[in-house]
Protein backbone atom coordinates (compact mmCIF):
# COMPACT_ATOMS: atom_id res chain seq x y z
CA UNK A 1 104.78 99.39 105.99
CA UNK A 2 101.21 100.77 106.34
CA UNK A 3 101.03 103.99 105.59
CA UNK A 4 98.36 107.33 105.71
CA UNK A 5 98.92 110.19 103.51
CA UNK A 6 96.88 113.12 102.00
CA UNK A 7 96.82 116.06 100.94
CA UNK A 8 95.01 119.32 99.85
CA UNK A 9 94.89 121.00 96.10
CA UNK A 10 98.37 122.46 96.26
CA UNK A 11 99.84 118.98 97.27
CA UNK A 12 97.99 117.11 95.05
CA UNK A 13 100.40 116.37 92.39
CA UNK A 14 103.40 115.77 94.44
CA UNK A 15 100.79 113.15 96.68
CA UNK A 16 99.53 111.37 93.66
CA UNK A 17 103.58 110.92 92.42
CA UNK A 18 104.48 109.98 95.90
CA UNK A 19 102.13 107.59 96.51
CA UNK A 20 102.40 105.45 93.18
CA UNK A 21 106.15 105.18 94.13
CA UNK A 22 104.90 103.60 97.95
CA UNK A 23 102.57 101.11 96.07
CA UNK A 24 105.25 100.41 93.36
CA UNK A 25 107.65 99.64 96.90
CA UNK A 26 104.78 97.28 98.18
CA UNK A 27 103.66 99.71 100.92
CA UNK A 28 100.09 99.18 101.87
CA UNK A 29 98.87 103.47 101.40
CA UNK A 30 95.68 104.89 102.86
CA UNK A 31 95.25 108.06 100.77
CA UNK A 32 93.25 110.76 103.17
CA UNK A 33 92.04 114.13 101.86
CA UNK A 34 91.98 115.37 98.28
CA UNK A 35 90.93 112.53 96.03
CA UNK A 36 90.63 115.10 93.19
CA UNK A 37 91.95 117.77 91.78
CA UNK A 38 88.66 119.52 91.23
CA UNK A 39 87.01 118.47 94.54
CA UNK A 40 89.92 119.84 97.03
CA UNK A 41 90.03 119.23 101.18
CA UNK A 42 91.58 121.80 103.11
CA UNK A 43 94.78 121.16 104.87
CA UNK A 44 93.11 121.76 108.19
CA UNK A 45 90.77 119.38 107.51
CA UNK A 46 93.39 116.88 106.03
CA UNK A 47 95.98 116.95 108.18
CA UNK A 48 93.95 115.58 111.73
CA UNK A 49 92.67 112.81 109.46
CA UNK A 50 96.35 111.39 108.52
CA UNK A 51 97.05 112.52 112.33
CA UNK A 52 94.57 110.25 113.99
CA UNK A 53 95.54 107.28 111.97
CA UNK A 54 99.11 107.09 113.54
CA UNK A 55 97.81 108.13 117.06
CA UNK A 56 95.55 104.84 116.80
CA UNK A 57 98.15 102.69 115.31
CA UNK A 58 96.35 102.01 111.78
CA UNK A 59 99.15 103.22 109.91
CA UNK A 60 102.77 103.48 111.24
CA UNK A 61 103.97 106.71 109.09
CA UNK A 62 102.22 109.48 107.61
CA UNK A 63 103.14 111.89 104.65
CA UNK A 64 101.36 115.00 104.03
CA UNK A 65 101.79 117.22 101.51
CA UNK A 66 99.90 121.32 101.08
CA UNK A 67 101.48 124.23 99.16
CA UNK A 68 104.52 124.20 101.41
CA UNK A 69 104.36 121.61 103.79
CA UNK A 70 103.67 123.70 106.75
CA UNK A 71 100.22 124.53 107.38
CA UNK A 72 100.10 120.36 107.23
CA UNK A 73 102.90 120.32 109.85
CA UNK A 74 101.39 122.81 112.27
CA UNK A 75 97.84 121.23 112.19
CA UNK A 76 99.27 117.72 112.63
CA UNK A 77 101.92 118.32 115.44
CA UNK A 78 98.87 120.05 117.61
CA UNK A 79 97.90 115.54 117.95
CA UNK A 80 99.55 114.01 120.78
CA UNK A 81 102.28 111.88 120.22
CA UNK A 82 102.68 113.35 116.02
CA UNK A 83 106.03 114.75 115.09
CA UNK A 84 105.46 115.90 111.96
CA UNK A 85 108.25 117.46 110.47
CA UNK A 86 108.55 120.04 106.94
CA UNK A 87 111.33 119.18 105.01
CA UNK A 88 112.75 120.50 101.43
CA UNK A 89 115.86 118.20 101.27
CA UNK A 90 116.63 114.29 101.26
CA UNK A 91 118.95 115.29 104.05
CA UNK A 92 116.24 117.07 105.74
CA UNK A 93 113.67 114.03 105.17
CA UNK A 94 116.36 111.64 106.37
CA UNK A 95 117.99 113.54 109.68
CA UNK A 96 113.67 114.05 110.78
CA UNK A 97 113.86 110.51 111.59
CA UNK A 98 117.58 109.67 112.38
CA UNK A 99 117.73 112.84 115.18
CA UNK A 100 113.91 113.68 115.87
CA UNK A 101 112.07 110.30 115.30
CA UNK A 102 109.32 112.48 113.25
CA UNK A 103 106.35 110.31 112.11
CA UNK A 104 105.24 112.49 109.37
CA UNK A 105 106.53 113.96 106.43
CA UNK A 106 105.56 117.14 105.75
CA UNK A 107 106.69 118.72 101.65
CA UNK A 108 105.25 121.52 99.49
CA UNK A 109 104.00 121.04 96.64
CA UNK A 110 104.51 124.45 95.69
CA UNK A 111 108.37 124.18 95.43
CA UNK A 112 109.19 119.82 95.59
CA UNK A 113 108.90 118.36 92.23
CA UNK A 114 108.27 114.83 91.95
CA UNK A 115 111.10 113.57 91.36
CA UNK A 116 112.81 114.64 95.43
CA UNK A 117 109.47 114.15 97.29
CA UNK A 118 110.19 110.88 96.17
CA UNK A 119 113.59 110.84 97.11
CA UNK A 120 113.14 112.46 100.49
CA UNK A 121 110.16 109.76 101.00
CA UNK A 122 112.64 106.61 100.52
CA UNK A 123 115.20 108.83 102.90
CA UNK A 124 112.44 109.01 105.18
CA UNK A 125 110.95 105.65 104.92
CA UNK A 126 114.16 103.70 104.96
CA UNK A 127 115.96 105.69 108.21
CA UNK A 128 114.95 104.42 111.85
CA UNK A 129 115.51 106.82 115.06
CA UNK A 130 119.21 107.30 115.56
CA UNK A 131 120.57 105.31 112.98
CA UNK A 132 123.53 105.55 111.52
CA UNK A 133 124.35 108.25 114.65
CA UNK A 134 127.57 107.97 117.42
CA UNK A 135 126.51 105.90 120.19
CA UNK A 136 126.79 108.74 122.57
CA UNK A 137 124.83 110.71 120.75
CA UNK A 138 122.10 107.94 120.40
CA UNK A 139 121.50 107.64 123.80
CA UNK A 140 121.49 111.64 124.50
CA UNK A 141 118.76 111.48 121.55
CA UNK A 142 116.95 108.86 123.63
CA UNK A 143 116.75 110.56 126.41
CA UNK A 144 115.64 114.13 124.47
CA UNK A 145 113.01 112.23 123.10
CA UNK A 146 112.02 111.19 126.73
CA UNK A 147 112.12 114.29 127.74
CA UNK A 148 110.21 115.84 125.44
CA UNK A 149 107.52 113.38 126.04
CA UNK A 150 107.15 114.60 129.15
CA UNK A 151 106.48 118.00 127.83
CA UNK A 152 103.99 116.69 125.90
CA UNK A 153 102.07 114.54 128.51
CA UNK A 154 102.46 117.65 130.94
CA UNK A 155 100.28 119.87 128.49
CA UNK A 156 97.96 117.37 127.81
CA UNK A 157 97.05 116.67 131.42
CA UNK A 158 97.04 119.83 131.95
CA UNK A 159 94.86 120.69 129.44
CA UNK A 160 92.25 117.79 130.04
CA UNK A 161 91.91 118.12 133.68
């Protein structure tokens, strides 16, 4: 799977663990944003970068990773069509895409060690939308997901007219 992720100083360690593991896997990883520990990008700067790379379809999944996972998150889901979700648990990481379909992974690298942002990543990268989930449930997620789609398209015409 291609993949973008990036991150700013206080990710930088967890990024740098995370992404060995993807390459390790055979994922193909464009690494966006702090190349360096001593030359940092800001989140806000990071996080439209790894954004725009899904939105165009150069890479299919994102992870981003900051102090706690949530500037990323708030900076990414303001891109149409990015659900980029925080999470501090495999669960967490696995249940963003099973129930919300989230396209970004979202950790802090203030409180994830290693070791579980590499867990939640396989969680993350190995569950599809509604797997695993009762059938009536699938198709109410379905149509959530439709819905909220809608939302989505309504602000953005709304905002570019």
């Amino acid at each position: 799977m291609k993949l973008a992720i990036g991150s700013d100083k206080s990710g930088f360690t967890l990024k740098e663990a995370v992404k060995a593991w993807l390459i390790e896997q055979g994922h193909e990883v464009e690494d966006i944003g702090t190349q360096e520990m001593d030359k940092p990008n800001p989140f806000f700067d990071v996080a439209p970068l790894v954004a725009e790379k899904i939105q165009s379809g150069e890479a299919e999944r994102g992870i981003l990773c900051c102090g706690t996972g949530m500037g990323m998150s708030i900076v990414a889901n303001k891109f149409q069509g990015i659900s980029a979700a925080v999470c501090e648990s495999v669960y967490s990481a696995k249940m963003s895409r099973a129930v919300n379909d989230a396209n970004i992974l979202c950790m802090g690298g203030w409180y994830i060690a290693d070791w579980l942002g590499i867990q939640m990543t396989q969680a993350f990268m190995n569950t599809e939308f509604t797997q695993d989930l009762e059938e009536w449930r699938k198709g109410w997620l379905v149509s959530a997901k439709e819905k909220v789609a809608e939302v989505e398209q309504g602000i953005y015409c709304e905002n570019n007219s």
